[in-house]
N, C-alpha and C. Protein backbone atom coordinates (compact mmCIF):
# COMPACT_ATOMS: atom_id res chain seq x y z
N UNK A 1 0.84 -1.18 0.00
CA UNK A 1 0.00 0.00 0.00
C UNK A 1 0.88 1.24 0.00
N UNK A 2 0.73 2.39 -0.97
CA UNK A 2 1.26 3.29 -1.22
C UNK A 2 0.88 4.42 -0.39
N UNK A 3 1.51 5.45 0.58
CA UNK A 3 0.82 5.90 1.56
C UNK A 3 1.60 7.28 1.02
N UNK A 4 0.54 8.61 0.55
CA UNK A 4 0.98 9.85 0.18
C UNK A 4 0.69 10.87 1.29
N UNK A 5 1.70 12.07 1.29
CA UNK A 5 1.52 12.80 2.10
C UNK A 5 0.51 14.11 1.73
N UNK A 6 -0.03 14.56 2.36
CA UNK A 6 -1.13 15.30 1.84
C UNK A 6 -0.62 17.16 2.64
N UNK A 7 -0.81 17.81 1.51
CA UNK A 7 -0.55 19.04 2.01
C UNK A 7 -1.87 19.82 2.63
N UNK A 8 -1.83 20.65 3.82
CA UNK A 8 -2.64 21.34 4.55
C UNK A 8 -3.50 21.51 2.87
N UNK A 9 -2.67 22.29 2.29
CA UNK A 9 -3.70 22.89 1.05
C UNK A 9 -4.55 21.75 0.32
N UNK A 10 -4.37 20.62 0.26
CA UNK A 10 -5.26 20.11 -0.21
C UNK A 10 -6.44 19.35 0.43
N UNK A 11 -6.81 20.02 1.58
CA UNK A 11 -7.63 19.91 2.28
C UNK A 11 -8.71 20.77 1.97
N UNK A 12 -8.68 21.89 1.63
CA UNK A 12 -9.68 22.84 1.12
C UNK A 12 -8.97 23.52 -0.15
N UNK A 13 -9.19 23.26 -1.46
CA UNK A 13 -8.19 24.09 -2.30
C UNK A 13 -8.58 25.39 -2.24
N UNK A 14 -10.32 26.09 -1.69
CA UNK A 14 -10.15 27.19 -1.88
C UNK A 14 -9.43 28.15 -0.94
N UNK A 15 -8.00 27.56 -0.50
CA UNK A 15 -7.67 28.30 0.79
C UNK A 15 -6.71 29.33 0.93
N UNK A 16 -6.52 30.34 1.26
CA UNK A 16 -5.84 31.67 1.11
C UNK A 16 -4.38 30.83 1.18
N UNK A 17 -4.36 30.26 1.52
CA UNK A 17 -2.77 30.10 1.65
C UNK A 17 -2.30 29.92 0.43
N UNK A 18 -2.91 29.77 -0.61
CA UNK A 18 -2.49 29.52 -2.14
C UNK A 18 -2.49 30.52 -2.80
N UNK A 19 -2.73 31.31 -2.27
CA UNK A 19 -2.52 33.24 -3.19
C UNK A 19 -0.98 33.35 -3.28
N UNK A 20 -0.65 34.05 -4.17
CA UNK A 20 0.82 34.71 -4.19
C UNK A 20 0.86 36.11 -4.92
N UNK A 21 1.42 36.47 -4.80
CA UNK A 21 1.81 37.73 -5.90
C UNK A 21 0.98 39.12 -5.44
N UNK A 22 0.31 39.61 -6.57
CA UNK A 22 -0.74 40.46 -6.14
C UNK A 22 -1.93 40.54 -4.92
N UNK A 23 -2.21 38.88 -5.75
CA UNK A 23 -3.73 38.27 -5.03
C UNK A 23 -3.10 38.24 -3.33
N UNK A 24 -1.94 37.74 -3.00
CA UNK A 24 -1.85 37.93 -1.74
C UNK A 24 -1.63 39.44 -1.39
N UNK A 25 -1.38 40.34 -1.60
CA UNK A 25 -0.84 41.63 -1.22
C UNK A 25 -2.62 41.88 -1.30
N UNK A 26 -3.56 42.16 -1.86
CA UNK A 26 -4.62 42.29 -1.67
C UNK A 26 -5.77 41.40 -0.71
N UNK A 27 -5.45 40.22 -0.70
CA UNK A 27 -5.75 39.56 0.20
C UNK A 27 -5.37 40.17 1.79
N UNK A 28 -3.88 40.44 1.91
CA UNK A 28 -3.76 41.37 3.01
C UNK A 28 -4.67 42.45 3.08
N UNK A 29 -4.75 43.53 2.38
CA UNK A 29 -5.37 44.31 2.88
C UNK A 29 -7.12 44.36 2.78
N UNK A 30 -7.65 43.29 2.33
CA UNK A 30 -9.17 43.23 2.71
C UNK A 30 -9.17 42.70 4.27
N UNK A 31 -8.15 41.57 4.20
CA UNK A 31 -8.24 41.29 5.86
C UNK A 31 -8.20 42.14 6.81
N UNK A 32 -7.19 43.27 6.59
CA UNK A 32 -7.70 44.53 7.57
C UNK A 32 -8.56 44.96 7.52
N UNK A 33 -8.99 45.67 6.42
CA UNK A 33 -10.45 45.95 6.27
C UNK A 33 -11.83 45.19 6.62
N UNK A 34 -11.70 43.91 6.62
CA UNK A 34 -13.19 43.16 6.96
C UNK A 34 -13.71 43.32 8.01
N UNK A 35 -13.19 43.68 9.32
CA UNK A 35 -13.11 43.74 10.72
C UNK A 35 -13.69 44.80 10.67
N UNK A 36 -14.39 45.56 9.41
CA UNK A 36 -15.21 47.14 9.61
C UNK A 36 -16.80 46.72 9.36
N UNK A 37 -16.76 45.25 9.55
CA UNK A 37 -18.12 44.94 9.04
C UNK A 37 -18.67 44.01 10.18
N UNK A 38 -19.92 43.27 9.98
CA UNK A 38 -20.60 42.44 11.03
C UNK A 38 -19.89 40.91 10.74
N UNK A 39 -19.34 40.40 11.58
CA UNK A 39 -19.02 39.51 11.77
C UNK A 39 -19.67 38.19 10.32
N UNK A 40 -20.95 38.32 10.03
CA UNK A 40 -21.51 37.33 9.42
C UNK A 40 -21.26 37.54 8.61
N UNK A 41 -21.02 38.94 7.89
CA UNK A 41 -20.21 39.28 6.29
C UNK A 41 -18.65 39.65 6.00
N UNK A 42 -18.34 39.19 7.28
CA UNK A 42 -16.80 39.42 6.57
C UNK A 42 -16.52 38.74 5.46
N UNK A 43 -16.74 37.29 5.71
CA UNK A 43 -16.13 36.83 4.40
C UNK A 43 -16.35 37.38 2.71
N UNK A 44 -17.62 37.76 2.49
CA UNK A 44 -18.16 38.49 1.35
C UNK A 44 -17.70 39.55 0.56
N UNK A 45 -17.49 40.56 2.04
CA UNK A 45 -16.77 42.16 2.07
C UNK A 45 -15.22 41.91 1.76
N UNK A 46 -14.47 40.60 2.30
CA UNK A 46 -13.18 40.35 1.97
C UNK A 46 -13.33 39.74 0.87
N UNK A 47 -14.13 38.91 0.07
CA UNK A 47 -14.06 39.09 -1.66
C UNK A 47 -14.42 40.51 -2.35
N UNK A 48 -15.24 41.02 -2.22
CA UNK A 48 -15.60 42.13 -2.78
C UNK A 48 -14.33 42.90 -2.95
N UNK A 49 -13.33 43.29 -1.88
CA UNK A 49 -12.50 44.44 -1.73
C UNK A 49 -11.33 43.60 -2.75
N UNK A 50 -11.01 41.94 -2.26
CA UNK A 50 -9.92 41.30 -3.49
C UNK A 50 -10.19 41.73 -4.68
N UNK A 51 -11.71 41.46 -5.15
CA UNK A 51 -12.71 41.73 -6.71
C UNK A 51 -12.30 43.08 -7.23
N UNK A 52 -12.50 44.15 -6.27
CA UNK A 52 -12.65 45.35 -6.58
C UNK A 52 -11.17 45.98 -6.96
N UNK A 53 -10.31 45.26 -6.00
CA UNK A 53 -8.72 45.45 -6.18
C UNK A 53 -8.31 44.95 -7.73
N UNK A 54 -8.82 43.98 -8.06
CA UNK A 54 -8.39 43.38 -9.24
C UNK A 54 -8.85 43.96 -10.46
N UNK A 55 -10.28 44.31 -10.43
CA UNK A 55 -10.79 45.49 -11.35
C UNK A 55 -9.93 46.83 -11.42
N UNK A 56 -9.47 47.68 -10.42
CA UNK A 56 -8.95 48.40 -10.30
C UNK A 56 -7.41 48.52 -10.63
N UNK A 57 -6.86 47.28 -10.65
CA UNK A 57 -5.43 47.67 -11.03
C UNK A 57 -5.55 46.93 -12.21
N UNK A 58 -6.44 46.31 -13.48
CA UNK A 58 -6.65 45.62 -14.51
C UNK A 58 -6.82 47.06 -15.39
N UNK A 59 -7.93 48.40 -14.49
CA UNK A 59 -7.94 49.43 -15.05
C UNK A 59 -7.10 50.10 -15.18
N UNK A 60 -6.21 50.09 -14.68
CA UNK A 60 -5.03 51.28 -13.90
C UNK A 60 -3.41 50.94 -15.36
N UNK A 61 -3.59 49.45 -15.71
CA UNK A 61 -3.00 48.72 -16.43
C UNK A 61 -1.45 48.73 -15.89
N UNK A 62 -0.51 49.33 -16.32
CA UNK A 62 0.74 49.57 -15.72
C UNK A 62 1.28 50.31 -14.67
N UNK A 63 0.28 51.18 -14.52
CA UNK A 63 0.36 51.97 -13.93
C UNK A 63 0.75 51.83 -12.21
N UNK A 64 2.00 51.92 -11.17
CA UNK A 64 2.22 51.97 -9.89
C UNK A 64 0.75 51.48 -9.55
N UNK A 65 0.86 50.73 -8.24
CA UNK A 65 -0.39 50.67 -7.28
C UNK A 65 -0.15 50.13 -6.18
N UNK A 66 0.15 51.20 -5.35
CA UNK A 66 0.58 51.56 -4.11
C UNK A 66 -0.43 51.11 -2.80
N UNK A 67 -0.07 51.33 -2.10
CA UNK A 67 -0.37 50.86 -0.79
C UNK A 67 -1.71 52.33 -0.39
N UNK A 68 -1.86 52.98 -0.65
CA UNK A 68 -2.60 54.51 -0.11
C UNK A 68 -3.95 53.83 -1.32
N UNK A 69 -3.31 53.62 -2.79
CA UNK A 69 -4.21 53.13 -3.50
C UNK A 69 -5.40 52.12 -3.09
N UNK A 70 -4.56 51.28 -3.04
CA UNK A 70 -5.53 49.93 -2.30
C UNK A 70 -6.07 49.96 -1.52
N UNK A 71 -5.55 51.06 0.18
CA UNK A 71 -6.55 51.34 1.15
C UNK A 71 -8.03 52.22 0.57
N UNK A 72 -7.21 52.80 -0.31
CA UNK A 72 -8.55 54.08 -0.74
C UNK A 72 -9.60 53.21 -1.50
N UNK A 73 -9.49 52.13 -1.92
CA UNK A 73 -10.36 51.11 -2.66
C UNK A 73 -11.13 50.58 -1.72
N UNK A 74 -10.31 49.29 -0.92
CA UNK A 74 -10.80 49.52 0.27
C UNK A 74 -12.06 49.87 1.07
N UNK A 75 -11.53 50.79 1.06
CA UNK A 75 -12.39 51.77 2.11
C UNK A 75 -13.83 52.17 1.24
N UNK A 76 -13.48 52.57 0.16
CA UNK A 76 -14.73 52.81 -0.66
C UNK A 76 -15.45 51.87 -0.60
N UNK A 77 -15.02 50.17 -0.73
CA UNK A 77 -16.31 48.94 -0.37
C UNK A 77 -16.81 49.24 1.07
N UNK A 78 -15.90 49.12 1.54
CA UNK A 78 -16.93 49.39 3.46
C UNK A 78 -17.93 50.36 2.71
N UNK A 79 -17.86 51.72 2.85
CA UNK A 79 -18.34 52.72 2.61
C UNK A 79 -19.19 52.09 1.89
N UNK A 80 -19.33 51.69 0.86
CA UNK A 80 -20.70 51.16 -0.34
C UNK A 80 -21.36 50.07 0.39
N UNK A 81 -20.82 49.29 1.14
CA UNK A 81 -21.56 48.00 2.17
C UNK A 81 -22.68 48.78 3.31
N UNK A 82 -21.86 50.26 3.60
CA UNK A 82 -22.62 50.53 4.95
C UNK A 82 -23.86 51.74 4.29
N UNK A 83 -23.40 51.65 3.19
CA UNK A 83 -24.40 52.89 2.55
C UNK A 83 -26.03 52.03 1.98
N UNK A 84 -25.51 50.29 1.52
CA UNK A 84 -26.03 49.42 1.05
C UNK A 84 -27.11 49.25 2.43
N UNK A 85 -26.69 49.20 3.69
CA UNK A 85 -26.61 48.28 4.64
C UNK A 85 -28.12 49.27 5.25
């Protein structure tokens, strides 16, 4: 019997720990940000702000996208969640 070792990640593939690059640098900063919402929607509000990050620097194309950037994105989903809300 052939006995394989199984990585944490393939226990749930949809799991943050598999981001790299961008997707993690945005992934960071929705996680700060989610903690501005009700507990039952964080997870949602922390796709939305990844979503919105990715739209936003897809628009931006080459263009720098800084850390002030991404908060100001950010912040605009809270803001549209609590205006929604």
């Amino acid at each position: 019997m052939v006995t394989t070792l199984s990585c944490p990640e393939d226990d749930n593939p949809l799991s943050y720990d598999r981001l790299d690059g961008e997707w993690l640098i945005w992934y960071e900063v929705a996680h700060r940000f989610e903690r501005k919402v009700p507990t039952q929607d964080r997870g949602d509000i922390r796709h939305n702000i990844i979503l919105e990050l990715a739209l936003a620097r897809r628009r931006d194309g080459d263009r720098p996208f800084n850390e002030a950037m991404m908060f100001r994105v950010a912040s605009f989903v809270i803001a549209d969640y609590w205006h929604d809300a």
